[in-house]
Protein backbone atom coordinates (compact mmCIF):
# COMPACT_ATOMS: atom_id res chain seq x y z
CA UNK A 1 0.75 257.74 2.62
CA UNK A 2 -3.21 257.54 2.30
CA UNK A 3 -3.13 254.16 2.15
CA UNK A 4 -6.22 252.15 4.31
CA UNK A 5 -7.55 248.67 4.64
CA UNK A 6 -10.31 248.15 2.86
CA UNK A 7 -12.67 247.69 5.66
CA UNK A 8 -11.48 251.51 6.97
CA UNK A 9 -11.38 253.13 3.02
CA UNK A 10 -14.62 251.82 2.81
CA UNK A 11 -15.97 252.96 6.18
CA UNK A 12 -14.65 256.41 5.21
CA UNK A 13 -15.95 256.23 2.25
CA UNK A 14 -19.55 256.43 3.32
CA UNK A 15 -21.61 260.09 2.85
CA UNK A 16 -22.87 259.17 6.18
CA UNK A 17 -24.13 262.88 7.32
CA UNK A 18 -23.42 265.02 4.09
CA UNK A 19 -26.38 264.96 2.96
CA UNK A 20 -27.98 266.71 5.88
CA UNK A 21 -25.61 269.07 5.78
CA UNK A 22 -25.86 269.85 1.59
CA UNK A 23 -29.83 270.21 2.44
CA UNK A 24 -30.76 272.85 5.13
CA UNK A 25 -34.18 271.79 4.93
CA UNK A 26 -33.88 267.87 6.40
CA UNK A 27 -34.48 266.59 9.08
CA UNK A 28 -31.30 267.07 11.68
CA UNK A 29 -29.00 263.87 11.66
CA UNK A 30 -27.68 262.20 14.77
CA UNK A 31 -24.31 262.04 15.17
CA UNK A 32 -24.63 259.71 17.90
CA UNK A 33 -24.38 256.59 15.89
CA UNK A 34 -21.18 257.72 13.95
CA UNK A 35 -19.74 258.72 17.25
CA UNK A 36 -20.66 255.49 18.43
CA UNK A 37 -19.33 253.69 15.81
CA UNK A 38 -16.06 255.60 15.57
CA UNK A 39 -15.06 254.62 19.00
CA UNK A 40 -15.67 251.67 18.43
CA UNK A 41 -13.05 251.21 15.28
CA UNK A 42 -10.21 253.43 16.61
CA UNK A 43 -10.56 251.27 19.99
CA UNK A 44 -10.15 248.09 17.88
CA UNK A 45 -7.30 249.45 15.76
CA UNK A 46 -5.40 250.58 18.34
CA UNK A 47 -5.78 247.28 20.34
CA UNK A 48 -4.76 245.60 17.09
CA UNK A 49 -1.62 247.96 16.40
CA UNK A 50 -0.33 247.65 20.02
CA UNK A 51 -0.86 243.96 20.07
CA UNK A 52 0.49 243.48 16.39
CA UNK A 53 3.01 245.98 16.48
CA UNK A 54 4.39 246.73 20.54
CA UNK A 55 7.06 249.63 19.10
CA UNK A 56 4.30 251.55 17.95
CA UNK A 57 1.99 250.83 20.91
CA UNK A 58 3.09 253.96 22.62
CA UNK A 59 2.92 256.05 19.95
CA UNK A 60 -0.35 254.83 19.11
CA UNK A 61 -1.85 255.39 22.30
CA UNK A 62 -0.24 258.79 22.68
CA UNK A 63 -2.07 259.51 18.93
CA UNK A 64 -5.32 258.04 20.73
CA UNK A 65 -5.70 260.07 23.58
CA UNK A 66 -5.02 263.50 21.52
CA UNK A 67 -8.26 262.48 19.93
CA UNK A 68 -10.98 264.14 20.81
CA UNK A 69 -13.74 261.64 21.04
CA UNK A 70 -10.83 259.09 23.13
CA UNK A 71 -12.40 259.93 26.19
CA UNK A 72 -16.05 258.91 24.97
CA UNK A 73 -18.10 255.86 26.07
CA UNK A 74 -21.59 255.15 24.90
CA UNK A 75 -23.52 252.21 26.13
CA UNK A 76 -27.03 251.59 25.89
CA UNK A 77 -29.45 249.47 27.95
CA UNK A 78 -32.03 247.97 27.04
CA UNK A 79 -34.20 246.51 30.00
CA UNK A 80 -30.91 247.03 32.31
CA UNK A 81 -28.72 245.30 30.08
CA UNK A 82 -26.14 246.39 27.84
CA UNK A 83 -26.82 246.44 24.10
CA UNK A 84 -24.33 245.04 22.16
CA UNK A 85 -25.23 246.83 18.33
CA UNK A 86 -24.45 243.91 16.09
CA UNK A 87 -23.40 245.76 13.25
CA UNK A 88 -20.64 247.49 15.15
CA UNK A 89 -19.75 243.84 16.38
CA UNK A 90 -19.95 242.80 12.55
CA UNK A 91 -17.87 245.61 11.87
CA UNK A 92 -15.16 245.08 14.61
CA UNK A 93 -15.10 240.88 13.92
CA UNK A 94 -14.52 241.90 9.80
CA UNK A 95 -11.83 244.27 11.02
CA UNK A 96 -10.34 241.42 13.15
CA UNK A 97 -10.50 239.10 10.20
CA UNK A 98 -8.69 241.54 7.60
CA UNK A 99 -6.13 243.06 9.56
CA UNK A 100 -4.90 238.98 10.62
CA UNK A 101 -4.52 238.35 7.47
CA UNK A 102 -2.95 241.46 6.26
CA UNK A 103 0.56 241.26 5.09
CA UNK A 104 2.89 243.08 8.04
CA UNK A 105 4.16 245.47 5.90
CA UNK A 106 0.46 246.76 4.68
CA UNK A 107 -0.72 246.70 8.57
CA UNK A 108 2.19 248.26 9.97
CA UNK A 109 1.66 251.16 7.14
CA UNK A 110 -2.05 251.23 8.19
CA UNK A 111 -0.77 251.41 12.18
CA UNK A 112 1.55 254.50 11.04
CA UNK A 113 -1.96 256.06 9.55
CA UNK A 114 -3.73 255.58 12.44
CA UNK A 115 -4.12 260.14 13.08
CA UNK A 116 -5.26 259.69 9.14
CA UNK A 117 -8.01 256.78 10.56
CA UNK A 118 -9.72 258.98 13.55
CA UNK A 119 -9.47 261.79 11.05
CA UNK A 120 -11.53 260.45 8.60
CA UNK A 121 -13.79 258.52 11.48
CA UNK A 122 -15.22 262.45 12.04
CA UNK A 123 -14.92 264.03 8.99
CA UNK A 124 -18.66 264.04 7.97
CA UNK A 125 -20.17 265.55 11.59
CA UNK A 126 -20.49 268.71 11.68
CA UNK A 127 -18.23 270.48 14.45
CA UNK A 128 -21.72 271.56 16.17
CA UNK A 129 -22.67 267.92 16.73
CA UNK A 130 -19.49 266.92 17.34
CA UNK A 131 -18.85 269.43 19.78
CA UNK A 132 -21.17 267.68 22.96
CA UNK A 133 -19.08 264.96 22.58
CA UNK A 134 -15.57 266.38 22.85
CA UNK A 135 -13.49 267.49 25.82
């Protein structure tokens, strides 16, 4: 079952640090804003899978806080106040839109590949810029 919505297949479809890592000479990436963003869609999808779906909510948290980056918060201020980054809030809103209107079936199958999901959140950074991040 590899199965994802399209907003996640296409979210994990993105060469987001490869590149850097394919070309020794570049300029370092940032994981931060990956990082950043990841939390930010495993958070939502396992809001959405509790709320959607309550006899997976425990397993779903359980699969949440095994993840390495569950523990993470980033906020940024600007002029003492939060930030809100509108394209994660684009991102989350499109989420919230899609998985509505998803049929149960196809969202319950996407719930049951939520480890799959925060898999593929981190598969592009590099364990060595993941690593500050982790417990």
């Amino acid at each position: 079952m590899n199965a994802r919505s399209g907003l996640a297949a296409a979210l994990l479809s993105l060469p987001l640090i490869a590149s850097a890592q394919n070309n020794p000479g570049a300029i370092p990436t940032d994981p931060l804003p990956m990082i950043q963003l990841a939390t930010v869609v495993a958070s939502e999808m396992r809001r959405a899978c509790a709320a959607r779906f309550p006899d997976l909510a425990d397993s779903i948290e359980a699969i949440y806080r095994g993840w390495p980056l569950s523990t993470v918060s980033i906020k940024v201020f600007v002029n003492g106040r939060e930030y809100t980054n509108p394209v994660h809030a684009a991102i989350v809103e499109r989420f919230k839109q899609d998985f509505a209107k998803q049929a149960q079936d196809k969202s319950r199958m996407d719930c049951e590949n939520f480890p799959s999901l925060l898999t593929g959140l981190t598969r592009d950074i590099p364990a060595a810029q993941l690593a500050p991040f982790t417990r």
